[in-house]
PDB file of N, CA and C in Angstrom:
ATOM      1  N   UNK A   1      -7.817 -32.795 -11.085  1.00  0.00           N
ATOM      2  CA  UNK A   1      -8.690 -31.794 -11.645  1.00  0.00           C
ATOM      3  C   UNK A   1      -9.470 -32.373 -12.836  1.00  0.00           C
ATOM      4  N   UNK A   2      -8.754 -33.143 -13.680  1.00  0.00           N
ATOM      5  CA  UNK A   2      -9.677 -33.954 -14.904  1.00  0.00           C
ATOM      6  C   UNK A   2     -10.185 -34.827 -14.133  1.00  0.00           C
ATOM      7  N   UNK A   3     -10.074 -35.326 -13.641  1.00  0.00           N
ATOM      8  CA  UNK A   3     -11.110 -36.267 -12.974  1.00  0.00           C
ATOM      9  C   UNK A   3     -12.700 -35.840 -12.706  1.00  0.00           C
ATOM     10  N   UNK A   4     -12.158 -34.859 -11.526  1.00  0.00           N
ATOM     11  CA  UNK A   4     -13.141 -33.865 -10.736  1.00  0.00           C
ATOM     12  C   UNK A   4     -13.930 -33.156 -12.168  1.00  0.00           C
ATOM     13  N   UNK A   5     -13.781 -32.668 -13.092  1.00  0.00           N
ATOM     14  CA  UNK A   5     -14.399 -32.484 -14.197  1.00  0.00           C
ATOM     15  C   UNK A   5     -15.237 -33.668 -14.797  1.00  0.00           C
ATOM     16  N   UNK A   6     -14.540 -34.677 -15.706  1.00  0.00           N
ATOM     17  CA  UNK A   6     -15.091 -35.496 -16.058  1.00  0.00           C
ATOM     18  C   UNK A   6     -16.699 -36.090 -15.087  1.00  0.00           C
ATOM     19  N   UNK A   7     -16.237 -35.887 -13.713  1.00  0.00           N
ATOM     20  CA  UNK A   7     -17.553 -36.683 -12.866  1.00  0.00           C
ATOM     21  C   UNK A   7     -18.298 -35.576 -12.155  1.00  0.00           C
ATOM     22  N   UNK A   8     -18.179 -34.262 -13.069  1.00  0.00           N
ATOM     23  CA  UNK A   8     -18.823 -33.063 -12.774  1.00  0.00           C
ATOM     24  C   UNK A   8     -20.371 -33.188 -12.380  1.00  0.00           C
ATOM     25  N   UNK A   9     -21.294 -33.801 -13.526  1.00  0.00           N
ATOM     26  CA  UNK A   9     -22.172 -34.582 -13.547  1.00  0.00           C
ATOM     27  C   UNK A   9     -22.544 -34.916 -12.507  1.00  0.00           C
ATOM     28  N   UNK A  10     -21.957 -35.387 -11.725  1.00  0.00           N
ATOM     29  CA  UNK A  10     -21.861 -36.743 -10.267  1.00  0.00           C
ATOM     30  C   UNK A  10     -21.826 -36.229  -9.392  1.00  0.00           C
ATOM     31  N   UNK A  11     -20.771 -35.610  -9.175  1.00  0.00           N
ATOM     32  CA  UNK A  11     -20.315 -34.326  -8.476  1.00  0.00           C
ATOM     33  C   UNK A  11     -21.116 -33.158  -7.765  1.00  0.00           C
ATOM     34  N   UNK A  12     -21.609 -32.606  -8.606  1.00  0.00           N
ATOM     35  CA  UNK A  12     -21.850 -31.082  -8.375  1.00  0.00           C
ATOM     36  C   UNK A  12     -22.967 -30.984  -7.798  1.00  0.00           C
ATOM     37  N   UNK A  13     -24.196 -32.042  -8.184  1.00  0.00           N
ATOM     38  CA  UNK A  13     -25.389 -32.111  -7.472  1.00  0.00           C
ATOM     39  C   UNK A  13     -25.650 -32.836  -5.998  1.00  0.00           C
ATOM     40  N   UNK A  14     -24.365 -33.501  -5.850  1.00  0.00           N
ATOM     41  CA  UNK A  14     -24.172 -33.903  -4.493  1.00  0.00           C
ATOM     42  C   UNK A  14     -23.478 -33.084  -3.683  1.00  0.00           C
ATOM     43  N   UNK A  15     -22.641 -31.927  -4.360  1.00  0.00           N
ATOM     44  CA  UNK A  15     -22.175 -30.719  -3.714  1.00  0.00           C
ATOM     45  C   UNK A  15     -23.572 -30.211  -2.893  1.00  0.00           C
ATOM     46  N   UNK A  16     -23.974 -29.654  -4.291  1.00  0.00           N
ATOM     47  CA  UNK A  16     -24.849 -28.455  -3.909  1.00  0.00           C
ATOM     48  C   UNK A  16     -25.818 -28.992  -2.694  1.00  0.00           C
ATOM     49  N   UNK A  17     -26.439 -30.450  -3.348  1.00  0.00           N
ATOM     50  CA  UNK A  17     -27.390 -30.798  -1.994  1.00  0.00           C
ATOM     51  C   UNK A  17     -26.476 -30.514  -0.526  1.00  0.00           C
ATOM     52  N   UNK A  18     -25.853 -31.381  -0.463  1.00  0.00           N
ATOM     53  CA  UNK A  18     -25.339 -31.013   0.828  1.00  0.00           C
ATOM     54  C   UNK A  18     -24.868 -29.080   1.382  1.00  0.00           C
ATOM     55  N   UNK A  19     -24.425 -28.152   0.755  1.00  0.00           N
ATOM     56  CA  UNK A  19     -24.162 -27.100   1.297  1.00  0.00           C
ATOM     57  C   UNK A  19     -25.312 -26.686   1.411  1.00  0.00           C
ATOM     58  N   UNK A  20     -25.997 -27.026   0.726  1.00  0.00           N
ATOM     59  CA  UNK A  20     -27.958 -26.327   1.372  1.00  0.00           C
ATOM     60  C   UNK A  20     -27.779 -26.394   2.491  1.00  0.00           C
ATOM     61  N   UNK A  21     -27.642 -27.268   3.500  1.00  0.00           N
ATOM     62  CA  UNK A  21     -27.656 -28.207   4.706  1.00  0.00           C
ATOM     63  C   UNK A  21     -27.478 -27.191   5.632  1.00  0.00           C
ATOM     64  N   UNK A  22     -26.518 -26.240   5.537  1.00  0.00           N
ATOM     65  CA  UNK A  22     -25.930 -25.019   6.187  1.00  0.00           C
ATOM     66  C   UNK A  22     -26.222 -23.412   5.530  1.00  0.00           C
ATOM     67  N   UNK A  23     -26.007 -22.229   5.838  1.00  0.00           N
ATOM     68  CA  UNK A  23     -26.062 -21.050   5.630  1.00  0.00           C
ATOM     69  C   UNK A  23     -24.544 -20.955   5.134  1.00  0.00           C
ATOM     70  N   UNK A  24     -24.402 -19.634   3.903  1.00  0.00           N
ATOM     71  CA  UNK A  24     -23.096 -19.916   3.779  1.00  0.00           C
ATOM     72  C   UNK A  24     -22.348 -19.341   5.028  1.00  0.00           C
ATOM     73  N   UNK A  25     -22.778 -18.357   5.638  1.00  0.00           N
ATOM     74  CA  UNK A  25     -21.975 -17.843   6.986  1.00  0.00           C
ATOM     75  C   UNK A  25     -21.062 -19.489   7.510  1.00  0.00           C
ATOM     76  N   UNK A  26     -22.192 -20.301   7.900  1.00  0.00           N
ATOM     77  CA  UNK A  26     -21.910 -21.661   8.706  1.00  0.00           C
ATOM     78  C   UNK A  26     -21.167 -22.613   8.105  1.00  0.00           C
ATOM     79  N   UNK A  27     -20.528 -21.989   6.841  1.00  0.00           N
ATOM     80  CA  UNK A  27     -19.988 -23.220   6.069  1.00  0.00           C
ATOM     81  C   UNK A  27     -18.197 -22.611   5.418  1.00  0.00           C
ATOM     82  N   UNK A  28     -18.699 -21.402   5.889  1.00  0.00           N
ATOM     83  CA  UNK A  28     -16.993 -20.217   5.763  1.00  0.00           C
ATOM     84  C   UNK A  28     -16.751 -21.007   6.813  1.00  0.00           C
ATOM     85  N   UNK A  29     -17.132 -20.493   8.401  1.00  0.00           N
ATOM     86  CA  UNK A  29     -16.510 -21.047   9.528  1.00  0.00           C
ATOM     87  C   UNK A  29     -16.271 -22.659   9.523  1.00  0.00           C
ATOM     88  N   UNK A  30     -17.041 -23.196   9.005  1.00  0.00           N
ATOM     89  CA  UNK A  30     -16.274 -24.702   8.867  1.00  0.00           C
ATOM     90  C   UNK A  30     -14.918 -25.007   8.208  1.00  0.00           C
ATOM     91  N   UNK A  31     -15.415 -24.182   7.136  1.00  0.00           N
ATOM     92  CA  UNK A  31     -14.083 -24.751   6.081  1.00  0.00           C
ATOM     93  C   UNK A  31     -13.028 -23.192   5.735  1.00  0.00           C
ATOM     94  N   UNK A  32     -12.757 -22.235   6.268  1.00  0.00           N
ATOM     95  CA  UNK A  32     -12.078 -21.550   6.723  1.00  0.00           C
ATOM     96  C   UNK A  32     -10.782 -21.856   6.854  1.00  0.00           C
ATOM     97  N   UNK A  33     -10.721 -22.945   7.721  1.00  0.00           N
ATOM     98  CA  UNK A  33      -8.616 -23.146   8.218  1.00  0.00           C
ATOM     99  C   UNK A  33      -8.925 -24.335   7.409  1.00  0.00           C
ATOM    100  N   UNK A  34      -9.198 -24.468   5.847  1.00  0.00           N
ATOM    101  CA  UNK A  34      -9.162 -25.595   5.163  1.00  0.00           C
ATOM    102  C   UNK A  34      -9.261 -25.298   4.108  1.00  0.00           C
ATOM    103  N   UNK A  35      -9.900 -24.362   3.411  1.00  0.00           N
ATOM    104  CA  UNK A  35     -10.444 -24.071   2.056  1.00  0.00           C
ATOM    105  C   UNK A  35     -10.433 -23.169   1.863  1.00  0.00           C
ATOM    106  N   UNK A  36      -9.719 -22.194   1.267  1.00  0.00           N
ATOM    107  CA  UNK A  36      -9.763 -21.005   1.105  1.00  0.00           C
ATOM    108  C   UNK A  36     -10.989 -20.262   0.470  1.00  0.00           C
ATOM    109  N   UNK A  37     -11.891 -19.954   1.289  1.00  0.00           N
ATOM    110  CA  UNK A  37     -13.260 -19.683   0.824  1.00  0.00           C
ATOM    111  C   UNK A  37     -13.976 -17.852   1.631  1.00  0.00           C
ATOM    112  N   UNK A  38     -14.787 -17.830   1.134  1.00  0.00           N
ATOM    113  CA  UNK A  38     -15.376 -16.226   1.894  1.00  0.00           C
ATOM    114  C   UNK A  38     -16.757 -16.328   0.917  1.00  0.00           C
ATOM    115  N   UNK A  39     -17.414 -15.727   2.192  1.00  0.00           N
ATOM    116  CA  UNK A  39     -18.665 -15.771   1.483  1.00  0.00           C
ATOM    117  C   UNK A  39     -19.054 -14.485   1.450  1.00  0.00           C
ATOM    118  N   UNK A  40     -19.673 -14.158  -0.265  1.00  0.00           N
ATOM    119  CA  UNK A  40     -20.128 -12.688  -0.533  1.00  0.00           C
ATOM    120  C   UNK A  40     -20.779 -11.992   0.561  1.00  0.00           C
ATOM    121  N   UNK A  41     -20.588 -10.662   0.868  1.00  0.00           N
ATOM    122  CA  UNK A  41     -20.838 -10.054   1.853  1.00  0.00           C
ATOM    123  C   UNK A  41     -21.515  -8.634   1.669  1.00  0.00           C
ATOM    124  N   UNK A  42     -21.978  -7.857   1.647  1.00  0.00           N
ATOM    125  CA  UNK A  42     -22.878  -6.681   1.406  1.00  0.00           C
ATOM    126  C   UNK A  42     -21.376  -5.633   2.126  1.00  0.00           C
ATOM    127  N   UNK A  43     -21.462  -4.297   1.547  1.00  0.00           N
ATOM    128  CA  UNK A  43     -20.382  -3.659   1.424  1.00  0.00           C
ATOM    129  C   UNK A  43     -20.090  -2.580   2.610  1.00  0.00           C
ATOM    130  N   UNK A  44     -21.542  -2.935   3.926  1.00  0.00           N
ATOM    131  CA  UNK A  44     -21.725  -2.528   4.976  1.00  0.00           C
ATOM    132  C   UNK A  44     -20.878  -3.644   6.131  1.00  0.00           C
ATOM    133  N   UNK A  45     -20.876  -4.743   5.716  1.00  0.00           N
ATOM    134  CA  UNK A  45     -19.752  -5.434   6.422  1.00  0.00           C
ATOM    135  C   UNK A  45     -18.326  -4.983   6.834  1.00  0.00           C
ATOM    136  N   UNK A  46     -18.000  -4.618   5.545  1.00  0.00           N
ATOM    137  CA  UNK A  46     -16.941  -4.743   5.250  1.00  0.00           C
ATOM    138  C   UNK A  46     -15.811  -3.693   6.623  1.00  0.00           C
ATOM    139  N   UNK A  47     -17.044  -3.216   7.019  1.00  0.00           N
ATOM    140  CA  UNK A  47     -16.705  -1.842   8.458  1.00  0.00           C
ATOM    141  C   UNK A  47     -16.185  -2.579   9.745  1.00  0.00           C
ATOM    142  N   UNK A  48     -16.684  -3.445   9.962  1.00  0.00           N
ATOM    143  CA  UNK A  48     -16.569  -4.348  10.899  1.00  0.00           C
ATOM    144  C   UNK A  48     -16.049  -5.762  10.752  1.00  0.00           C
ATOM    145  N   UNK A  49     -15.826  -5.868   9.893  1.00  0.00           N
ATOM    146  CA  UNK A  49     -14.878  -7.544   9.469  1.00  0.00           C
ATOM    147  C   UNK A  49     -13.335  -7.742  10.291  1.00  0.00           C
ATOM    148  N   UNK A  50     -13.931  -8.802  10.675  1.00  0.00           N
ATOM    149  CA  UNK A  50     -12.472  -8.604  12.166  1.00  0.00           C
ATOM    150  C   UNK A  50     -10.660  -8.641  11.258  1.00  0.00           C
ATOM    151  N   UNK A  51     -10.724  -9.066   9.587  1.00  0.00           N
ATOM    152  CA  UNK A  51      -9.970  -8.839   9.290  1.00  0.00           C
ATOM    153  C   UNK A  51      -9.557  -7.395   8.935  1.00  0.00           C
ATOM    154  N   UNK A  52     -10.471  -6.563   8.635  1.00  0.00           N
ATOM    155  CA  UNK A  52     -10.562  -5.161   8.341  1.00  0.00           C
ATOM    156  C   UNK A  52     -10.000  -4.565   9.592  1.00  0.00           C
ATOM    157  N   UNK A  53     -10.523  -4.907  10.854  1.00  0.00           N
ATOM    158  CA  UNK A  53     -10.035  -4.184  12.296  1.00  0.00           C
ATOM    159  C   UNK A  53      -8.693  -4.958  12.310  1.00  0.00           C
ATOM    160  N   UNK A  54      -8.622  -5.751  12.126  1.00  0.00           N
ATOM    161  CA  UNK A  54      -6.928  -6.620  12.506  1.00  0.00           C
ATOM    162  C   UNK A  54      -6.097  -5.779  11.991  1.00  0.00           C
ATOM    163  N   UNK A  55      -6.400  -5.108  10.524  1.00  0.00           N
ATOM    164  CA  UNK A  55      -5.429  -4.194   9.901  1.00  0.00           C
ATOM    165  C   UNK A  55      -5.330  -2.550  10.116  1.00  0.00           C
ATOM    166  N   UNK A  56      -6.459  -2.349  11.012  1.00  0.00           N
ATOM    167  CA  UNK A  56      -6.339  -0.741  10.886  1.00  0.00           C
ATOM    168  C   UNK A  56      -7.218  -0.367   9.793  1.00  0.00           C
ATOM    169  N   UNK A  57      -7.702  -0.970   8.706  1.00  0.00           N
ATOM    170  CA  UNK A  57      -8.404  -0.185   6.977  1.00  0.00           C
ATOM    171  C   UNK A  57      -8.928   0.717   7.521  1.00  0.00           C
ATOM    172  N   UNK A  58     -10.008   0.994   8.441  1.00  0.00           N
ATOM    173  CA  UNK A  58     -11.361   1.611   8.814  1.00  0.00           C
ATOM    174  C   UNK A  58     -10.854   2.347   9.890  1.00  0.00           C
ATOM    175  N   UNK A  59     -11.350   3.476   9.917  1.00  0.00           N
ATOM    176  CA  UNK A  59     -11.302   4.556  10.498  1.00  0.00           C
ATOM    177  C   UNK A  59     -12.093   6.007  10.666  1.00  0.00           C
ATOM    178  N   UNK A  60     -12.282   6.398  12.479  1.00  0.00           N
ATOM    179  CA  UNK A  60     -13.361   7.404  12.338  1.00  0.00           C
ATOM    180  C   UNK A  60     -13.305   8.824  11.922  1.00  0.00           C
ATOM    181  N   UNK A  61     -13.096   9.537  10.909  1.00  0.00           N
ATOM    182  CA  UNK A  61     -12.789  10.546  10.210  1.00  0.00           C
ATOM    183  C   UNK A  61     -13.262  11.902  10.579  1.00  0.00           C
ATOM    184  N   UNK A  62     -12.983  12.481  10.873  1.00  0.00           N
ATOM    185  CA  UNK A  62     -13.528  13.464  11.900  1.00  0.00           C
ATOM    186  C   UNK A  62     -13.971  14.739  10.566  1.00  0.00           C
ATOM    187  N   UNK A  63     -14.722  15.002  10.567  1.00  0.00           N
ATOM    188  CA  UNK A  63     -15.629  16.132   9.208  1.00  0.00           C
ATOM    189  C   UNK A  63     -16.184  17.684   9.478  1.00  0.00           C
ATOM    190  N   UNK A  64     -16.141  18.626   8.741  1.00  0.00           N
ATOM    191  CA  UNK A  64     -16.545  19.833   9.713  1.00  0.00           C
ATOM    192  C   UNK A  64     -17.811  19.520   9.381  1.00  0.00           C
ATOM    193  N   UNK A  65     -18.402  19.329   9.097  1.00  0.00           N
ATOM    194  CA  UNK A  65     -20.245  19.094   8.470  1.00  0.00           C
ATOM    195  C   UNK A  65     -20.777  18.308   9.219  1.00  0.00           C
ATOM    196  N   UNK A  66     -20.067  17.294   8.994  1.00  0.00           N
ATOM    197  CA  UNK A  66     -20.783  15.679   9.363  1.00  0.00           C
ATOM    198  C   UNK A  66     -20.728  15.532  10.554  1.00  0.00           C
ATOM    199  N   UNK A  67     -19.903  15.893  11.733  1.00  0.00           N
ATOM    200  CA  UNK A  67     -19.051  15.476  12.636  1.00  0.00           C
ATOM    201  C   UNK A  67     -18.110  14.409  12.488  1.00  0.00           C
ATOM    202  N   UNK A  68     -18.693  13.340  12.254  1.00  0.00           N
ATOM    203  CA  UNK A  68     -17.281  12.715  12.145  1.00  0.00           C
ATOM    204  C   UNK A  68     -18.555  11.012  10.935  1.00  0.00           C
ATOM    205  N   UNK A  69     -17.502  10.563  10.496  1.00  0.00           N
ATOM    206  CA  UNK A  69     -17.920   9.305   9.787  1.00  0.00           C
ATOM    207  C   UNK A  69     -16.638   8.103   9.246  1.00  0.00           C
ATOM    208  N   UNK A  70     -17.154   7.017   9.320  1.00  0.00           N
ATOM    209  CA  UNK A  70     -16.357   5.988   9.074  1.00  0.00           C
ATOM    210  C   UNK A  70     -15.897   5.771   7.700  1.00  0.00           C
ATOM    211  N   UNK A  71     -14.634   5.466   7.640  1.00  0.00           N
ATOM    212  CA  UNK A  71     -13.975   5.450   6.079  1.00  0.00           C
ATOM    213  C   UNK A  71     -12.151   4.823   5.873  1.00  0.00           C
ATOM    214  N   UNK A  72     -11.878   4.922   4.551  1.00  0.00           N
ATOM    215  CA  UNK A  72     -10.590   4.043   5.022  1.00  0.00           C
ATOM    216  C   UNK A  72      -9.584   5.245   5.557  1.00  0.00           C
ATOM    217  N   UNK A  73      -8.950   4.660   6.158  1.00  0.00           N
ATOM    218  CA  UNK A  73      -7.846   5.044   6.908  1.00  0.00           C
ATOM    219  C   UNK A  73      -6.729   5.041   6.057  1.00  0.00           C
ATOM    220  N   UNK A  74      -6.181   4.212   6.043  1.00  0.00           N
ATOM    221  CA  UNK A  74      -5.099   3.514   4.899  1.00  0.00           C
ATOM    222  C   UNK A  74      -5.322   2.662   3.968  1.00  0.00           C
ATOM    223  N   UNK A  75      -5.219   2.750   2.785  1.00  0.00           N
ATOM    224  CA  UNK A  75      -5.808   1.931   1.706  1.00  0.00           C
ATOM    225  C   UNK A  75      -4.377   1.084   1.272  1.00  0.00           C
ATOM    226  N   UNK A  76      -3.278   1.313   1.596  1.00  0.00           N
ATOM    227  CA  UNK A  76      -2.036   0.851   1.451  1.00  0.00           C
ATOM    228  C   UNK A  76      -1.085   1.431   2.722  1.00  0.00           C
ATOM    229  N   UNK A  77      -0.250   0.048   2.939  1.00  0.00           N
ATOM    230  CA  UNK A  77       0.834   0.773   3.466  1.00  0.00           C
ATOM    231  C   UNK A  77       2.366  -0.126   2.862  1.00  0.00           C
ATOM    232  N   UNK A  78       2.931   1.007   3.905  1.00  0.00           N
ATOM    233  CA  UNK A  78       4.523   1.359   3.013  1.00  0.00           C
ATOM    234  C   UNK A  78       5.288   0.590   4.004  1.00  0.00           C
ATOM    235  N   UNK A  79       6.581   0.140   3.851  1.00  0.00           N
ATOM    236  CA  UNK A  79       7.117  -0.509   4.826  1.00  0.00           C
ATOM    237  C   UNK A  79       8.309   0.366   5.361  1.00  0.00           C
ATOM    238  N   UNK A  80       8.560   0.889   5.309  1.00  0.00           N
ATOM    239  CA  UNK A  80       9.302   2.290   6.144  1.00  0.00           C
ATOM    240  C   UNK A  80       8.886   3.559   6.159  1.00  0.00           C
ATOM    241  N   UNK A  81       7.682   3.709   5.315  1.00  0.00           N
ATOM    242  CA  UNK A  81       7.146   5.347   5.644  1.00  0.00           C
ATOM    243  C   UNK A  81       6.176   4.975   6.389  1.00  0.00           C
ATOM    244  N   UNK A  82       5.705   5.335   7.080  1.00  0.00           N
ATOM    245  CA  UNK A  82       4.269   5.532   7.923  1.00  0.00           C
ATOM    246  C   UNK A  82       3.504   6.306   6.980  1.00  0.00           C
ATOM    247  N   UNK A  83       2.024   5.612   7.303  1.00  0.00           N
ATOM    248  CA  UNK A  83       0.981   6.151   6.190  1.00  0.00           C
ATOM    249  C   UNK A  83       0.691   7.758   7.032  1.00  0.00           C
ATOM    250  N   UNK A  84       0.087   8.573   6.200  1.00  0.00           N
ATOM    251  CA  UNK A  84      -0.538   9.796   6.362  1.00  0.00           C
ATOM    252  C   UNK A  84      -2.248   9.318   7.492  1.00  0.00           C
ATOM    253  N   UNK A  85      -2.211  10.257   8.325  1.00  0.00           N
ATOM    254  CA  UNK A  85      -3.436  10.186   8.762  1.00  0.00           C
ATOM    255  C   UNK A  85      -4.477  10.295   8.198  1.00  0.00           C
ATOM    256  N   UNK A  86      -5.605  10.027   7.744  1.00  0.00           N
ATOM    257  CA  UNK A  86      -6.959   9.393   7.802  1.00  0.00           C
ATOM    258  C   UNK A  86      -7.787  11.286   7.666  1.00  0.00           C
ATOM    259  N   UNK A  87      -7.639  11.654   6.327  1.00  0.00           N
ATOM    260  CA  UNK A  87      -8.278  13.386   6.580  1.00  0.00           C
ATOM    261  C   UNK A  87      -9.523  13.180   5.637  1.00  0.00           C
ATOM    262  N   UNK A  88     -10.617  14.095   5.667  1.00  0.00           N
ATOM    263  CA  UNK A  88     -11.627  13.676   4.542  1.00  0.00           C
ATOM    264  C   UNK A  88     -11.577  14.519   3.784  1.00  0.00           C
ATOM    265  N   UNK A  89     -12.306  14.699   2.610  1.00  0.00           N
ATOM    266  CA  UNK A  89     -11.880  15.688   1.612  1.00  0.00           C
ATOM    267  C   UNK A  89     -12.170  16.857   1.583  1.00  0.00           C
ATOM    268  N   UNK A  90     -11.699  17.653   0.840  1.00  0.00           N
ATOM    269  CA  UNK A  90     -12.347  19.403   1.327  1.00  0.00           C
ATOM    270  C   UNK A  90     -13.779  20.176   0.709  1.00  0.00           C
ATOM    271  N   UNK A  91     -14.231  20.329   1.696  1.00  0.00           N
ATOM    272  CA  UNK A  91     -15.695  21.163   1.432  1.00  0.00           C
ATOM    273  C   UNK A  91     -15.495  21.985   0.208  1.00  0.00           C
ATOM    274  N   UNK A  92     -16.710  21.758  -0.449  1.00  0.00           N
ATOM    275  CA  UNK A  92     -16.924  22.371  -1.732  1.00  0.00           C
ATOM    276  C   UNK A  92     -16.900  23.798  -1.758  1.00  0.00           C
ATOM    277  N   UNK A  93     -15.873  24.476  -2.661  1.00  0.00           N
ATOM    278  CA  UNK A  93     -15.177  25.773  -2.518  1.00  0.00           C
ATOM    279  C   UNK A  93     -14.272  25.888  -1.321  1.00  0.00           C
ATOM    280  N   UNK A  94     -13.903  24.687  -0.607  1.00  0.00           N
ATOM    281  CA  UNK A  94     -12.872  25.365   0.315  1.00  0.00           C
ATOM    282  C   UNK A  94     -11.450  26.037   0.429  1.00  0.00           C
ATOM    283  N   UNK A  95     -11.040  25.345  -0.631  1.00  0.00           N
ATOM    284  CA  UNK A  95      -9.847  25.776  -1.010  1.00  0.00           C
ATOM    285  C   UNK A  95      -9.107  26.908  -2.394  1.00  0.00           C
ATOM    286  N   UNK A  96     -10.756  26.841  -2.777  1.00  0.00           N
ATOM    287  CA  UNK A  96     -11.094  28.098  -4.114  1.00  0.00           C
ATOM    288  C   UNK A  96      -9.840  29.752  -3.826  1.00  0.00           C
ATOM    289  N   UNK A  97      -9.986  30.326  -2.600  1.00  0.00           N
ATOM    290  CA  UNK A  97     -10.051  31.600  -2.604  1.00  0.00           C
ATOM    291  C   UNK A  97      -7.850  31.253  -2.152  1.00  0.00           C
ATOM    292  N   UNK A  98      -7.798  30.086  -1.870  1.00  0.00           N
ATOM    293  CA  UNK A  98      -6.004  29.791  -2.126  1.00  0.00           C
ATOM    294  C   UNK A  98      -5.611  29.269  -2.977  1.00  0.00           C
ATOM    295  N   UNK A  99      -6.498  28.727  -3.817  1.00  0.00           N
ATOM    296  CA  UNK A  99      -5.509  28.499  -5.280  1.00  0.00           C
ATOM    297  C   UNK A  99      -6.025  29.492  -6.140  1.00  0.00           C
ATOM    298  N   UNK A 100      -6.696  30.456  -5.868  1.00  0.00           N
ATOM    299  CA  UNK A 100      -6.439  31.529  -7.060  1.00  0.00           C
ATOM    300  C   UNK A 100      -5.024  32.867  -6.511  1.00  0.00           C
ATOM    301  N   UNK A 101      -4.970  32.637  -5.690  1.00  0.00           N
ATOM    302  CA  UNK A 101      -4.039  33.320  -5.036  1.00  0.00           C
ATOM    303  C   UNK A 101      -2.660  32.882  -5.625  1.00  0.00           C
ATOM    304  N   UNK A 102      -2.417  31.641  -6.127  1.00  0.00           N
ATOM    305  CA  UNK A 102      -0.944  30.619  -6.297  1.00  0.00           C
ATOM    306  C   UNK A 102      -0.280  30.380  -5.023  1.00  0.00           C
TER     307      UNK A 102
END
């Protein structure tokens, strides 16, 4: 690591030239099962990222308004409880006329 510092200088501009060379998309998939790397991604990805589907995160949420829309499912899970299903939140005043009730 002091090394790699010290010849930063030397270094870094022969980095950078070369990753020009590629898109970063083309340069995750290279160095992926080597480098622990990810390249910034816009937050519309994130719906379809085959690691996101590998886990379940995303899920189609079924809405009385909307019909239905994509969102997380499970934001954590538990290792002997099973997570709660995937509900969206409640329409504005929906639940007004039962919590004044107690």
């Amino acid at each position: 690591m002091r090394k790699r510092a010290a010849a930063a200088s030397e270094i870094v501009p022969k980095l950078r030239e070369r990753l020009l060379t590629r898109s970063a998309i083309e340069w995750e998939r290279i160095l992926v099962d080597t480098v622990p790397c990810s390249i910034v991604r816009p937050v519309e990805d994130l719906f379809d990222h085959p690691q996101v589907m590998a886990e379940g995160i995303m899920s189609t949420i079924p809405h009385e308004v909307l019909g239905s829309y994509r969102g997380v499912a499970k934001p954590i899970s538990f290792g002997r409880t099973p997570s709660p299903e995937p509900f969206c939140a409640p329409l504005y005043g929906q639940d007004t006329e039962r919590l004044r009730q107690g």
